[in-house]
PDB file of N, CA and C in Angstrom:
ATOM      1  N   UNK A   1      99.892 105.427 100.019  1.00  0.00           N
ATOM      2  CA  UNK A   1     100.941 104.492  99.688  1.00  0.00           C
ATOM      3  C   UNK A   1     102.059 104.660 100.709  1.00  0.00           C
ATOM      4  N   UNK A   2     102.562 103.673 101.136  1.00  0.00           N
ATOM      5  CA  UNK A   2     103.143 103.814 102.705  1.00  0.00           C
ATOM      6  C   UNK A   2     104.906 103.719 101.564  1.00  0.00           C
ATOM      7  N   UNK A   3     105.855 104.102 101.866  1.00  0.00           N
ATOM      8  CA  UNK A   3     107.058 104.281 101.553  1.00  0.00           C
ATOM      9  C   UNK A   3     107.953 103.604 102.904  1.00  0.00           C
ATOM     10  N   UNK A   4     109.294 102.809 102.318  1.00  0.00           N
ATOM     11  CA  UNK A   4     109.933 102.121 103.179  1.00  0.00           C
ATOM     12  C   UNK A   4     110.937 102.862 102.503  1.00  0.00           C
ATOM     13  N   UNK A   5     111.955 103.072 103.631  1.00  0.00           N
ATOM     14  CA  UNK A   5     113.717 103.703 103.189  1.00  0.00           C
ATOM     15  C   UNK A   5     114.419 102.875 103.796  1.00  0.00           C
ATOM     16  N   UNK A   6     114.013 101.804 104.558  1.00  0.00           N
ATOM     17  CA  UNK A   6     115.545 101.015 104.915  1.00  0.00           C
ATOM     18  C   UNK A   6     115.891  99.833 104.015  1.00  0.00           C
ATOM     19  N   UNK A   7     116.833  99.467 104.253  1.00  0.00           N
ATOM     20  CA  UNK A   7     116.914  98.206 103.027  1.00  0.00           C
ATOM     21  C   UNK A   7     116.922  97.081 103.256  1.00  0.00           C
ATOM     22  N   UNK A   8     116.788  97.069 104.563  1.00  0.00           N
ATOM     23  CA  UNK A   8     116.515  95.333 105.723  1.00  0.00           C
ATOM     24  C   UNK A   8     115.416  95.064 105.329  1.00  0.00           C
ATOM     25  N   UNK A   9     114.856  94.281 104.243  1.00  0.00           N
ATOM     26  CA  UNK A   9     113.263  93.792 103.831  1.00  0.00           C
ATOM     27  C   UNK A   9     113.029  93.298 105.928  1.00  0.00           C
ATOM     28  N   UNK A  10     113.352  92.058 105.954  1.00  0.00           N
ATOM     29  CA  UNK A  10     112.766  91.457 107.160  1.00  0.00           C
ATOM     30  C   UNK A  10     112.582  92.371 108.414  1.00  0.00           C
ATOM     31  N   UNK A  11     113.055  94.184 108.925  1.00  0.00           N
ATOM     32  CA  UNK A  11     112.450  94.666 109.882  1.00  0.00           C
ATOM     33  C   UNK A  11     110.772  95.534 109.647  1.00  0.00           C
ATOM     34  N   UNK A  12     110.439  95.525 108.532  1.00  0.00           N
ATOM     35  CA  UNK A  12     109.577  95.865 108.371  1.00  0.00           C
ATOM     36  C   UNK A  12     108.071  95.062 108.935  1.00  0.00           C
ATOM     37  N   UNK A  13     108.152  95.170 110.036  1.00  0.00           N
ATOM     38  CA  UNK A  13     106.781  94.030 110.643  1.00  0.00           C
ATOM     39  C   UNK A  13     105.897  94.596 110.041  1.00  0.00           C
ATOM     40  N   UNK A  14     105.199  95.650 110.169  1.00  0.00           N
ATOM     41  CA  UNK A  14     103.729  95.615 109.599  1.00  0.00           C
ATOM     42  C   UNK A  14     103.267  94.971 108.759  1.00  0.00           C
ATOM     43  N   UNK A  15     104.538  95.199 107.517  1.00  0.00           N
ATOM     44  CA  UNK A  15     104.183  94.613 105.926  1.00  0.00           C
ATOM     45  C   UNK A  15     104.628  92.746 106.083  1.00  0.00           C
ATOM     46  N   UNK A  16     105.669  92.509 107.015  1.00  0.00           N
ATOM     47  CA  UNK A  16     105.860  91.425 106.492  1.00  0.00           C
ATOM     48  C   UNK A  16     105.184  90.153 107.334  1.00  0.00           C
ATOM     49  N   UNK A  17     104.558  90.468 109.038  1.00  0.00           N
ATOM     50  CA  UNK A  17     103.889  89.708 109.698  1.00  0.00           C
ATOM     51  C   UNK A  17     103.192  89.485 109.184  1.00  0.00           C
ATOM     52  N   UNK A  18     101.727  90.224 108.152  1.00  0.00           N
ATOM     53  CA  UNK A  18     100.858  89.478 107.607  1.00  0.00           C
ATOM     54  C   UNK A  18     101.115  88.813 106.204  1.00  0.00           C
ATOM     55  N   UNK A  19     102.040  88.425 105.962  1.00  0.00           N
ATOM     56  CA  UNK A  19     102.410  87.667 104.728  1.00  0.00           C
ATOM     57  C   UNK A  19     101.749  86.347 104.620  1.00  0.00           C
ATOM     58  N   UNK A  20     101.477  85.808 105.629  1.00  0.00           N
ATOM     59  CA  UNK A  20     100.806  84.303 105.815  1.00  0.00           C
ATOM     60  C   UNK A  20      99.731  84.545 105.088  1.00  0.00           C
ATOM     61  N   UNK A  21      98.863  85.487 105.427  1.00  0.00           N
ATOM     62  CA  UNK A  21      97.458  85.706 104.839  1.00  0.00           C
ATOM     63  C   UNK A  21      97.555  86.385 103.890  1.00  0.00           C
ATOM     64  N   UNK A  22      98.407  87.376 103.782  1.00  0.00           N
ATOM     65  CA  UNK A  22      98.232  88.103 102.297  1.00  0.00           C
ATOM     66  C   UNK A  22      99.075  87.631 101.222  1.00  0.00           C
ATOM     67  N   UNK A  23      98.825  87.901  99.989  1.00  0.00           N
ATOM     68  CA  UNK A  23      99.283  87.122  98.774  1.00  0.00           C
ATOM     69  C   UNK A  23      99.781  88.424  97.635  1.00  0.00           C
ATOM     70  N   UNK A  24     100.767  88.607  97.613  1.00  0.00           N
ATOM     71  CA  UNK A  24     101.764  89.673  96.518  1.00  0.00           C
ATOM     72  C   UNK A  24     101.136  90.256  95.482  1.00  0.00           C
ATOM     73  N   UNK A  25     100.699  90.495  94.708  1.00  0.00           N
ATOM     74  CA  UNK A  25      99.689  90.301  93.593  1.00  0.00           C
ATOM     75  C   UNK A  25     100.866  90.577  92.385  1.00  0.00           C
ATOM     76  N   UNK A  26     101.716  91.911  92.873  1.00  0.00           N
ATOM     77  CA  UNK A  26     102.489  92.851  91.693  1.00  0.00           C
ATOM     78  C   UNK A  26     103.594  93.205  92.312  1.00  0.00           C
ATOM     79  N   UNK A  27     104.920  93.385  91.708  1.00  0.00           N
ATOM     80  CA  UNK A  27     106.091  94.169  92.020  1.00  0.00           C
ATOM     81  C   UNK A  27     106.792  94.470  91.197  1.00  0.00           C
ATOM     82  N   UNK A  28     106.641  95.354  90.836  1.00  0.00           N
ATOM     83  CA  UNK A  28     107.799  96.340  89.841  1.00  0.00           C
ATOM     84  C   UNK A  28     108.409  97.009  90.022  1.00  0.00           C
ATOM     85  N   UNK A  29     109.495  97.048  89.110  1.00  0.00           N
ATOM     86  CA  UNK A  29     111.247  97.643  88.949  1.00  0.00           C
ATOM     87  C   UNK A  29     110.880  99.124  87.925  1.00  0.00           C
ATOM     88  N   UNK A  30     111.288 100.229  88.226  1.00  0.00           N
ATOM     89  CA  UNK A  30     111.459 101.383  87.630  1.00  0.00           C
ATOM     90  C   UNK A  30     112.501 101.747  87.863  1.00  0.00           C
ATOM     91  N   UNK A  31     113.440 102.500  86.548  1.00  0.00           N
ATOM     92  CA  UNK A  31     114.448 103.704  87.298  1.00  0.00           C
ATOM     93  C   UNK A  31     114.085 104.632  87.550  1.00  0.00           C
ATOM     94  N   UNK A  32     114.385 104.973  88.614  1.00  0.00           N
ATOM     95  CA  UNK A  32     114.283 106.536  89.381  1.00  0.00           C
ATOM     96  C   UNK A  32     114.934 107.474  89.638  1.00  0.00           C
ATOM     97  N   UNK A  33     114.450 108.457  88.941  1.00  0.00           N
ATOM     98  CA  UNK A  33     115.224 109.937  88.868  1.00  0.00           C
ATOM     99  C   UNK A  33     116.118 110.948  90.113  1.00  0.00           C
ATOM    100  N   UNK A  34     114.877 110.844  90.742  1.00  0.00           N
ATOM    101  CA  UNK A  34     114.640 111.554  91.981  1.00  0.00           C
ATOM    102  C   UNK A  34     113.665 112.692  92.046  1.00  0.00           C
ATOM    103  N   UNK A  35     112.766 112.552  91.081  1.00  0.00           N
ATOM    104  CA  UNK A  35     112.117 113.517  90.709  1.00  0.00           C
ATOM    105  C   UNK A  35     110.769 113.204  91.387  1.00  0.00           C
ATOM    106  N   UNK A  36     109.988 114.591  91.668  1.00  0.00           N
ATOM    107  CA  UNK A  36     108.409 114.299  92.873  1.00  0.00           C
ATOM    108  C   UNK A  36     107.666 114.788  91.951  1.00  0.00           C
ATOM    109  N   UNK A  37     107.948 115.943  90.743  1.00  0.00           N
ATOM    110  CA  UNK A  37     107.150 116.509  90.125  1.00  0.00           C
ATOM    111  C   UNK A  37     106.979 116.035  88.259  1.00  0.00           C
ATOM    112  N   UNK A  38     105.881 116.174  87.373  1.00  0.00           N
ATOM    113  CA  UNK A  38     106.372 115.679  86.380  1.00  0.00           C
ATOM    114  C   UNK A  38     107.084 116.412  85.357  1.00  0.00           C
ATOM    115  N   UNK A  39     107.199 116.310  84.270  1.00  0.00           N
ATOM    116  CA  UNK A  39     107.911 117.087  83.030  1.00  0.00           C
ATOM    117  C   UNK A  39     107.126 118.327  83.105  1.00  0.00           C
ATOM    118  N   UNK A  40     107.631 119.345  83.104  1.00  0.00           N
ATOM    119  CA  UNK A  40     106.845 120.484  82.691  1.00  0.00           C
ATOM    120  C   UNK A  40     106.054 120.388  81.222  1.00  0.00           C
ATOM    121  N   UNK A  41     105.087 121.092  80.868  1.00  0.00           N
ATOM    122  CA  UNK A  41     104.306 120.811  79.275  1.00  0.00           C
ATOM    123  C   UNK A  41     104.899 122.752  78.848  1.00  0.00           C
ATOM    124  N   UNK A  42     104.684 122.516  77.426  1.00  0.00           N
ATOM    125  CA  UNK A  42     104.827 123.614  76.864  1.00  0.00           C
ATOM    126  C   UNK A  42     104.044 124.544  76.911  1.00  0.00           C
ATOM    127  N   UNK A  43     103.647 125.357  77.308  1.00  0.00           N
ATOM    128  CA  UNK A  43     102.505 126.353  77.557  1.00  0.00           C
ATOM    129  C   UNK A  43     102.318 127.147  76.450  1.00  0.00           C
ATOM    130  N   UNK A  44     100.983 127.807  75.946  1.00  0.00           N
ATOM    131  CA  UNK A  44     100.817 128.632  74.704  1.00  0.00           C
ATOM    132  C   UNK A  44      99.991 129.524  75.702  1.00  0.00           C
ATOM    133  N   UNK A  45      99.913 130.834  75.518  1.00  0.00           N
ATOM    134  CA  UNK A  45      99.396 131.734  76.369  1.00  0.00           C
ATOM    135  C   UNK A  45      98.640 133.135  74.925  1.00  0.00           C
ATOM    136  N   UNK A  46      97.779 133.059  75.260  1.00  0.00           N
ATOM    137  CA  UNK A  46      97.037 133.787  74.271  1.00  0.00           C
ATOM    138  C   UNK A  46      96.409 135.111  74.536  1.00  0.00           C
ATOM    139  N   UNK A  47      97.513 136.499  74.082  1.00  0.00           N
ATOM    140  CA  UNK A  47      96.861 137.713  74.319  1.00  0.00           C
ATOM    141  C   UNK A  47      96.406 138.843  73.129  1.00  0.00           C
ATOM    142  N   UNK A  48      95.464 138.525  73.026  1.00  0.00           N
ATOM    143  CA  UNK A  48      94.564 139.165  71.961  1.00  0.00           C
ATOM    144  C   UNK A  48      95.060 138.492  70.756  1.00  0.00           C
ATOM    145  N   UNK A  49      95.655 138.924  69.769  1.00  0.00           N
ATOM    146  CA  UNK A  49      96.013 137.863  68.546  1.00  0.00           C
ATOM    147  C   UNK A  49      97.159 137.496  68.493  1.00  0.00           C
ATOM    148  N   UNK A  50      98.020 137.710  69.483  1.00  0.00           N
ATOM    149  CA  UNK A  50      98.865 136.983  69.862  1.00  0.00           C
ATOM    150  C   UNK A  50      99.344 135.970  70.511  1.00  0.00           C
ATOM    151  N   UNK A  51     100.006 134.977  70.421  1.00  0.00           N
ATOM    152  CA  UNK A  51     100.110 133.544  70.793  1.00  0.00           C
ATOM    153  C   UNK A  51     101.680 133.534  72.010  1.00  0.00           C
ATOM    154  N   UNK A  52     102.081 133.439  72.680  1.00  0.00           N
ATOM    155  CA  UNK A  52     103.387 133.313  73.777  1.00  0.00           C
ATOM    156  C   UNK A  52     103.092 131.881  74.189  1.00  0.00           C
ATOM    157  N   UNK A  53     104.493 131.353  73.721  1.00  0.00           N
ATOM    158  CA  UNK A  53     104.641 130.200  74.210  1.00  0.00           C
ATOM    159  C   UNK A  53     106.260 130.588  75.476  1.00  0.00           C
ATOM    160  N   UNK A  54     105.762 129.524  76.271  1.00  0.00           N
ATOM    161  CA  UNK A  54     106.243 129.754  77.656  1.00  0.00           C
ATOM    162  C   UNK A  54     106.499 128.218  78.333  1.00  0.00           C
ATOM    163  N   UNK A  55     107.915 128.220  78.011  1.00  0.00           N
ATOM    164  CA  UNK A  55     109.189 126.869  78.306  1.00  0.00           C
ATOM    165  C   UNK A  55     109.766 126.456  79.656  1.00  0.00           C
ATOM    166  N   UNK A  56     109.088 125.877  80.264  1.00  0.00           N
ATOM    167  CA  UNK A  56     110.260 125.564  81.420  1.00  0.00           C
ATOM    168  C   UNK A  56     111.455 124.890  80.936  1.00  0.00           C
ATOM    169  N   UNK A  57     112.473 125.145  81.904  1.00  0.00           N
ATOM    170  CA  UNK A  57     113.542 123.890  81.456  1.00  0.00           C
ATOM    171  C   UNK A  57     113.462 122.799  82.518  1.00  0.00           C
ATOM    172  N   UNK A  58     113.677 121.705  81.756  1.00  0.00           N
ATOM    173  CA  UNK A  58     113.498 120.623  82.488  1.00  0.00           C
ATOM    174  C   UNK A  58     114.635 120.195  83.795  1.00  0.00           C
ATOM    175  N   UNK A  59     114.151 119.486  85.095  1.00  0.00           N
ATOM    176  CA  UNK A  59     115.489 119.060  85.583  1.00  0.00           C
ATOM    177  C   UNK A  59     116.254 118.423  85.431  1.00  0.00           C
ATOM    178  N   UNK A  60     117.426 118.967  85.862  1.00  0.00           N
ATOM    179  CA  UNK A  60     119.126 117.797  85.133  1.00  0.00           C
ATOM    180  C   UNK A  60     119.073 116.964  85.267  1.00  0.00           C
ATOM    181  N   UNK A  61     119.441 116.014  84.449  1.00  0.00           N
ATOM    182  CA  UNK A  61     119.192 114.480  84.758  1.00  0.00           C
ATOM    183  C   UNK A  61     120.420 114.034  85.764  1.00  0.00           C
ATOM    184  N   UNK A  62     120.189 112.886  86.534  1.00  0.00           N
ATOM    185  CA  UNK A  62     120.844 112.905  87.785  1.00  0.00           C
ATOM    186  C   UNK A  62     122.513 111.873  87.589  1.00  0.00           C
ATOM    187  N   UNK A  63     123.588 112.422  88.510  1.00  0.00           N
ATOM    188  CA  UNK A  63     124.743 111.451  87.976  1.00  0.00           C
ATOM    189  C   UNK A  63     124.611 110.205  88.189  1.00  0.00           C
ATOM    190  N   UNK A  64     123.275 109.300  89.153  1.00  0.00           N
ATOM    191  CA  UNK A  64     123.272 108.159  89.152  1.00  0.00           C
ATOM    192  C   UNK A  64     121.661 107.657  89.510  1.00  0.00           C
ATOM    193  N   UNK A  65     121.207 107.518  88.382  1.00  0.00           N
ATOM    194  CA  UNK A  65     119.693 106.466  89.013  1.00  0.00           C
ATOM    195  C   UNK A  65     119.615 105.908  90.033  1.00  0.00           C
ATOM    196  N   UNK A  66     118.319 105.536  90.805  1.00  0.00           N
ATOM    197  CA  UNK A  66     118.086 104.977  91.802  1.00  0.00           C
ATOM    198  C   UNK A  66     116.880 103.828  91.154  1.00  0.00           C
ATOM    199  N   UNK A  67     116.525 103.387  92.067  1.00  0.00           N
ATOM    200  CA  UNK A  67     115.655 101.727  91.658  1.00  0.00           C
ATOM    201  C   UNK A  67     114.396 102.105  92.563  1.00  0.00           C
ATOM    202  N   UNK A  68     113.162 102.489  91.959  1.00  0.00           N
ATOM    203  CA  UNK A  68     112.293 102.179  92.372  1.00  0.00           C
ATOM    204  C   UNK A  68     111.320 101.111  92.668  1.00  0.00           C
ATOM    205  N   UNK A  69     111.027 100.744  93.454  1.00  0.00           N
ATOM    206  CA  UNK A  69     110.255  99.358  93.319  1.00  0.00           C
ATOM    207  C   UNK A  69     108.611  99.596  93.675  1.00  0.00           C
ATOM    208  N   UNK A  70     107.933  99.236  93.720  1.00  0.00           N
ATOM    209  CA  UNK A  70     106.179  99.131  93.998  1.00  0.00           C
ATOM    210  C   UNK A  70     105.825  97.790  93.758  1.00  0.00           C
ATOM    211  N   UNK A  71     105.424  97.783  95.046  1.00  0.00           N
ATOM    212  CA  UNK A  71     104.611  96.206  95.529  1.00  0.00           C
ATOM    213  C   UNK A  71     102.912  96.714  95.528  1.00  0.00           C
ATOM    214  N   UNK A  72     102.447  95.650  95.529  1.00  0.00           N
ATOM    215  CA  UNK A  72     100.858  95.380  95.910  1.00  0.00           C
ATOM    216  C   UNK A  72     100.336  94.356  96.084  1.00  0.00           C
ATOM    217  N   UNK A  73      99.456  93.977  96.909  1.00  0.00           N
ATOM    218  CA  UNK A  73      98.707  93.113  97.624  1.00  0.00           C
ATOM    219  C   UNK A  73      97.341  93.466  97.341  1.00  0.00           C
ATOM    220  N   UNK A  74      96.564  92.467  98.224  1.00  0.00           N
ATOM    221  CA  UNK A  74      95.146  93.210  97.639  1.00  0.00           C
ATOM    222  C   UNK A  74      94.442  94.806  98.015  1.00  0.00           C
ATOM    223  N   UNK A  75      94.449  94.978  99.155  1.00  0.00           N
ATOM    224  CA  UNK A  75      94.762  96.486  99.192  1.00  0.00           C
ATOM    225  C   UNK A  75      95.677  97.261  99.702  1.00  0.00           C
ATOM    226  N   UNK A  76      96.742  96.668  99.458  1.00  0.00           N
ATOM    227  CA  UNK A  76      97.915  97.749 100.366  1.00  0.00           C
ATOM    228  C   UNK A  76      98.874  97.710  99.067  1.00  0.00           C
ATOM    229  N   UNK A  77      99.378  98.830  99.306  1.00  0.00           N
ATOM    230  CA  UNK A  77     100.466  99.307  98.187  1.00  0.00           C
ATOM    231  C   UNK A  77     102.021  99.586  99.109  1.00  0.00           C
ATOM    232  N   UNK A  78     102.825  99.406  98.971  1.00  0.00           N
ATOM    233  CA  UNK A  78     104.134  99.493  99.187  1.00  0.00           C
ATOM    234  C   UNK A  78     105.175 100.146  98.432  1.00  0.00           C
ATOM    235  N   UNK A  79     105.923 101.436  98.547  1.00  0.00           N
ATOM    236  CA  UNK A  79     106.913 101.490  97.502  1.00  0.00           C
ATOM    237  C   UNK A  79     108.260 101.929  98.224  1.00  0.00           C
ATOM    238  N   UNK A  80     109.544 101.576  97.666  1.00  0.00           N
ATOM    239  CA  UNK A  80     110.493 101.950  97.953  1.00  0.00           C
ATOM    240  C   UNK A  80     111.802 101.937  97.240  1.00  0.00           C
ATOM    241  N   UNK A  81     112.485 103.341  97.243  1.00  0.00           N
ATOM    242  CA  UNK A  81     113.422 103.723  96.761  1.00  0.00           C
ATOM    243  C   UNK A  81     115.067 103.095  97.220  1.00  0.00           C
ATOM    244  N   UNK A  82     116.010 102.507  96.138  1.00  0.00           N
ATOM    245  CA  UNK A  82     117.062 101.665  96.376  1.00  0.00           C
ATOM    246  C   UNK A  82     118.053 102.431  95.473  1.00  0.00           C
ATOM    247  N   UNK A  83     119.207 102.754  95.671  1.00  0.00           N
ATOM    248  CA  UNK A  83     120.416 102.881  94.950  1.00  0.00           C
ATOM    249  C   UNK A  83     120.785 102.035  94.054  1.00  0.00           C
ATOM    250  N   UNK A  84     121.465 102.598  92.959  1.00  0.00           N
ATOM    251  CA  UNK A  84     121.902 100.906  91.910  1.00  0.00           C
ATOM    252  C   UNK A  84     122.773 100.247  92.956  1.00  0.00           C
ATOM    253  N   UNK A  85     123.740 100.770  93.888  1.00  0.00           N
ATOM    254  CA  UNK A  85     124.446 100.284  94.409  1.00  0.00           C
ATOM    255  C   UNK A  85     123.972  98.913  95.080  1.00  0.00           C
ATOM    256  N   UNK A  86     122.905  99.023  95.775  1.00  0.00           N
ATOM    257  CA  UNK A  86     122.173  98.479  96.918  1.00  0.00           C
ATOM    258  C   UNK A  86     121.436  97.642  95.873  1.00  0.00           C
ATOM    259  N   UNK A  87     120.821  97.524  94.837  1.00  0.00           N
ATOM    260  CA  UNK A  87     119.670  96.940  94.261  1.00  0.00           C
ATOM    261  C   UNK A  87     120.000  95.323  94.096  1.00  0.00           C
ATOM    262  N   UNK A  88     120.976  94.906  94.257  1.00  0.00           N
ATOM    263  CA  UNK A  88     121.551  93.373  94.185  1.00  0.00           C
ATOM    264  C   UNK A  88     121.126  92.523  95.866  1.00  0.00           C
ATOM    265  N   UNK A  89     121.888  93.800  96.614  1.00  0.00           N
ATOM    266  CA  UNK A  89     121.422  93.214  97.679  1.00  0.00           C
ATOM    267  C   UNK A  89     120.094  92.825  97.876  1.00  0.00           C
ATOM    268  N   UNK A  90     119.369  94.419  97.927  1.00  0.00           N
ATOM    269  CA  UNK A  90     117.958  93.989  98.180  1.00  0.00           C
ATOM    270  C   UNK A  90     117.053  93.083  97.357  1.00  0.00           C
ATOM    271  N   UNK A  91     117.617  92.321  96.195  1.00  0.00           N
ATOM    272  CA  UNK A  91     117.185  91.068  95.384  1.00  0.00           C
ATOM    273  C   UNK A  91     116.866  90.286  96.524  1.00  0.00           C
ATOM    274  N   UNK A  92     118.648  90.250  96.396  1.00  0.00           N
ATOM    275  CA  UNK A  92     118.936  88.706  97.410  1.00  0.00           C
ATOM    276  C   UNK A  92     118.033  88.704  98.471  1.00  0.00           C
ATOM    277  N   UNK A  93     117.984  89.953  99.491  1.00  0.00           N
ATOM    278  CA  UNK A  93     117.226  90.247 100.720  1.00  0.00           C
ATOM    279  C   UNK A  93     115.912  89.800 100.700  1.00  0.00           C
ATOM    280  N   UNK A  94     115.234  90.017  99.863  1.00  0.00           N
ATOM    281  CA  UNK A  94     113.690  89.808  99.167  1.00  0.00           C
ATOM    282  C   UNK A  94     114.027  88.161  98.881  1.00  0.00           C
ATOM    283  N   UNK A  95     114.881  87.339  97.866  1.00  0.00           N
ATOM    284  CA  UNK A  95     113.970  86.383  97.315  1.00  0.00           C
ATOM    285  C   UNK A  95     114.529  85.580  99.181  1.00  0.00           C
ATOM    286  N   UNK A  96     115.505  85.726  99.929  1.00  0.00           N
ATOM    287  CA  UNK A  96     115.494  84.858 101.396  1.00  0.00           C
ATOM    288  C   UNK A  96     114.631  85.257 102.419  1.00  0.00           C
ATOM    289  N   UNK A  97     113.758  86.449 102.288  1.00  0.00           N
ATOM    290  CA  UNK A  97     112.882  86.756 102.880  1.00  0.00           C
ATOM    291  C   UNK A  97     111.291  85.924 102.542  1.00  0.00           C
ATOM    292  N   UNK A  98     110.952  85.564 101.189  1.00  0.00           N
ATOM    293  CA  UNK A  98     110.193  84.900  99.955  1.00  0.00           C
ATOM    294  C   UNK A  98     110.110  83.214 100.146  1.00  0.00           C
ATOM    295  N   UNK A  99     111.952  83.105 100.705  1.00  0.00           N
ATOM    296  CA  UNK A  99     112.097  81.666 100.968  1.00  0.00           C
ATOM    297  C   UNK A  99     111.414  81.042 102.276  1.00  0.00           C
ATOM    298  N   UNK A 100     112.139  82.228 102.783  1.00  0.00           N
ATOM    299  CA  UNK A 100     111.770  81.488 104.293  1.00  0.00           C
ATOM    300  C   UNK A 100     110.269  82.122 105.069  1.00  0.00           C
ATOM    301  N   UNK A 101     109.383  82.648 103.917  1.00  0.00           N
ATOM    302  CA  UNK A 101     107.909  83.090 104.162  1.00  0.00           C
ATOM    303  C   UNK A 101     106.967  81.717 103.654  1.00  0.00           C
ATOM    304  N   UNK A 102     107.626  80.754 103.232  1.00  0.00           N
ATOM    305  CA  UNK A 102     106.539  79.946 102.030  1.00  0.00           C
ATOM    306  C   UNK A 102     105.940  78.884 102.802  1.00  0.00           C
ATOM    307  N   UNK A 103     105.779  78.872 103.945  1.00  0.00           N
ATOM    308  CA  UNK A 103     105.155  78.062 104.743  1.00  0.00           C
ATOM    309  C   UNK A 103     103.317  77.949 104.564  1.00  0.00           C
ATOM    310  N   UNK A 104     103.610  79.316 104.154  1.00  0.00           N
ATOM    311  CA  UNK A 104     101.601  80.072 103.644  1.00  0.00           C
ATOM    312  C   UNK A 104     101.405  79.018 102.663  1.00  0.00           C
ATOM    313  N   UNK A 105     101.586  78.651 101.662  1.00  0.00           N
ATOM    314  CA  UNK A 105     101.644  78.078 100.577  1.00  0.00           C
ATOM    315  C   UNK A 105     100.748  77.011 100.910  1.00  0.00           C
ATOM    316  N   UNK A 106      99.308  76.334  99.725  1.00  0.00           N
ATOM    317  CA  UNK A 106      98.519  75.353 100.247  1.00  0.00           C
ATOM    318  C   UNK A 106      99.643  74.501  99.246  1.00  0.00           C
ATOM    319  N   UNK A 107      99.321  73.242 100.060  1.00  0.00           N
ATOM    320  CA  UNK A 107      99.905  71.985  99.194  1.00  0.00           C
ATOM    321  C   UNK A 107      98.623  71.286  98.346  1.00  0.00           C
ATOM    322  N   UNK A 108      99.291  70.953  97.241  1.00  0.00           N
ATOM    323  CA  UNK A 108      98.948  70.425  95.728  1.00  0.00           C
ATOM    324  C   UNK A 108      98.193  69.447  96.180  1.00  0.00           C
ATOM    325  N   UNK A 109      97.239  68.888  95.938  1.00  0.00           N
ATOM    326  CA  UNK A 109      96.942  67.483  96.193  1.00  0.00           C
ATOM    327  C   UNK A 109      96.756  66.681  95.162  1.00  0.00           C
ATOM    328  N   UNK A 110      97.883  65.621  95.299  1.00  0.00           N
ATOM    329  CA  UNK A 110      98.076  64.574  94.049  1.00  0.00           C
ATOM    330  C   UNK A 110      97.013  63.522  94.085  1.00  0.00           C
ATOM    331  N   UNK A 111      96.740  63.688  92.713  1.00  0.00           N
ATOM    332  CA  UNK A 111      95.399  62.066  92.342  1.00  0.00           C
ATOM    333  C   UNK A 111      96.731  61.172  92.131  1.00  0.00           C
ATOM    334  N   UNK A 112      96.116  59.690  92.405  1.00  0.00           N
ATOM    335  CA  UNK A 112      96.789  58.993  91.979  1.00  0.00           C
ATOM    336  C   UNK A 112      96.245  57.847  90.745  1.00  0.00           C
ATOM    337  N   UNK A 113      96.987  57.455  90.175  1.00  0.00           N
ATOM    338  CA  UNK A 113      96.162  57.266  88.397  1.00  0.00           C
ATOM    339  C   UNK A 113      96.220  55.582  88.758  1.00  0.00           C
ATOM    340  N   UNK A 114      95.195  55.146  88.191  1.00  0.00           N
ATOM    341  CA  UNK A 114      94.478  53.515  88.639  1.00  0.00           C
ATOM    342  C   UNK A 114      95.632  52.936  87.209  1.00  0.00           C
ATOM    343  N   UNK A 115      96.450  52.265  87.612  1.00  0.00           N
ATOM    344  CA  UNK A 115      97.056  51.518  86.539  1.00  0.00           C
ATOM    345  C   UNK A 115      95.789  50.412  85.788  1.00  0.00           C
ATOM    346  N   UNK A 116      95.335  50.299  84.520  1.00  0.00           N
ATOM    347  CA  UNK A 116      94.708  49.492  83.643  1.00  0.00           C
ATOM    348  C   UNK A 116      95.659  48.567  83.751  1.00  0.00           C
ATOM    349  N   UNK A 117      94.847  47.234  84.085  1.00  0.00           N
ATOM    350  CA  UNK A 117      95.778  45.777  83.329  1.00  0.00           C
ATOM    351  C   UNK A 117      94.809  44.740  82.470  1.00  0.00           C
ATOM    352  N   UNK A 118      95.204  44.571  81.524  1.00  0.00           N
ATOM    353  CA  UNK A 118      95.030  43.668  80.453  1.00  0.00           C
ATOM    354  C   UNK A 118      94.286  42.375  81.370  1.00  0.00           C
ATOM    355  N   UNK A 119      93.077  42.245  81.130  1.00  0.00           N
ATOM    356  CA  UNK A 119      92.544  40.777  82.201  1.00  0.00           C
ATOM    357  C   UNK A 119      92.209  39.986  80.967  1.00  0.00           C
ATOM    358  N   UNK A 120      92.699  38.471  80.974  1.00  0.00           N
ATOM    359  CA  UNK A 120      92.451  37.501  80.302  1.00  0.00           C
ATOM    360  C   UNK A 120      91.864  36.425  81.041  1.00  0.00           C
TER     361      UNK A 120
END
């Protein structure tokens, strides 16, 4: 899973030159901790008929969330980490990046409907 840290959606060529051909599938919003590892579990440790349970403490929760995001395509995965600060921007950044990508897009093709008239 390839990770982006800047917040300029449009310098990212690799991901965004093939946009013509590739098609988004998924993108989701998580808050993010800052955390790489998961919750510790409670451990029970068993010596002879005795039972020891054995606690990590968990890490501090942080003075300000961050915004995780994860994209996918058909096989490429994308993820990247945003500040709350920053997370408005990089909306905006994304849906004018979205705008001015939609050229890919096939056009609709309209039937056109045979008006019936009453013949006497």
């Amino acid at each position: 899973m390839e990770t982006l840290h800047n917040l300029d959606v449009t310098q990212h060529s690799p991901q965004t030159n093939h946009s013509y051909h590739s098609q988004l599938s998924c993108m989701l919003y998580y808050s993010y901790d800052g955390r790489t590892r998961p919750i510790p579990k409670v451990r029970k440790i068993r010596q002879g008929k005795k039972t020891q349970i054995i606690r990590k403490e968990p890490l501090p929760t942080p003075d300000e969330f961050s915004c995780l995001i994860r994209a996918k395509s058909k096989s490429k995965k994308i993820s990247t980490v945003i500040s709350a600060e920053d997370a408005i921007r990089f909306q905006l950044q994304f849906c004018q990046f979205l705008r001015s990508n939609m050229d890919g897009l096939k056009k609709e093709k309209k039937t056109k409907k045979k008006s019936k008239k009453a013949t006497q």
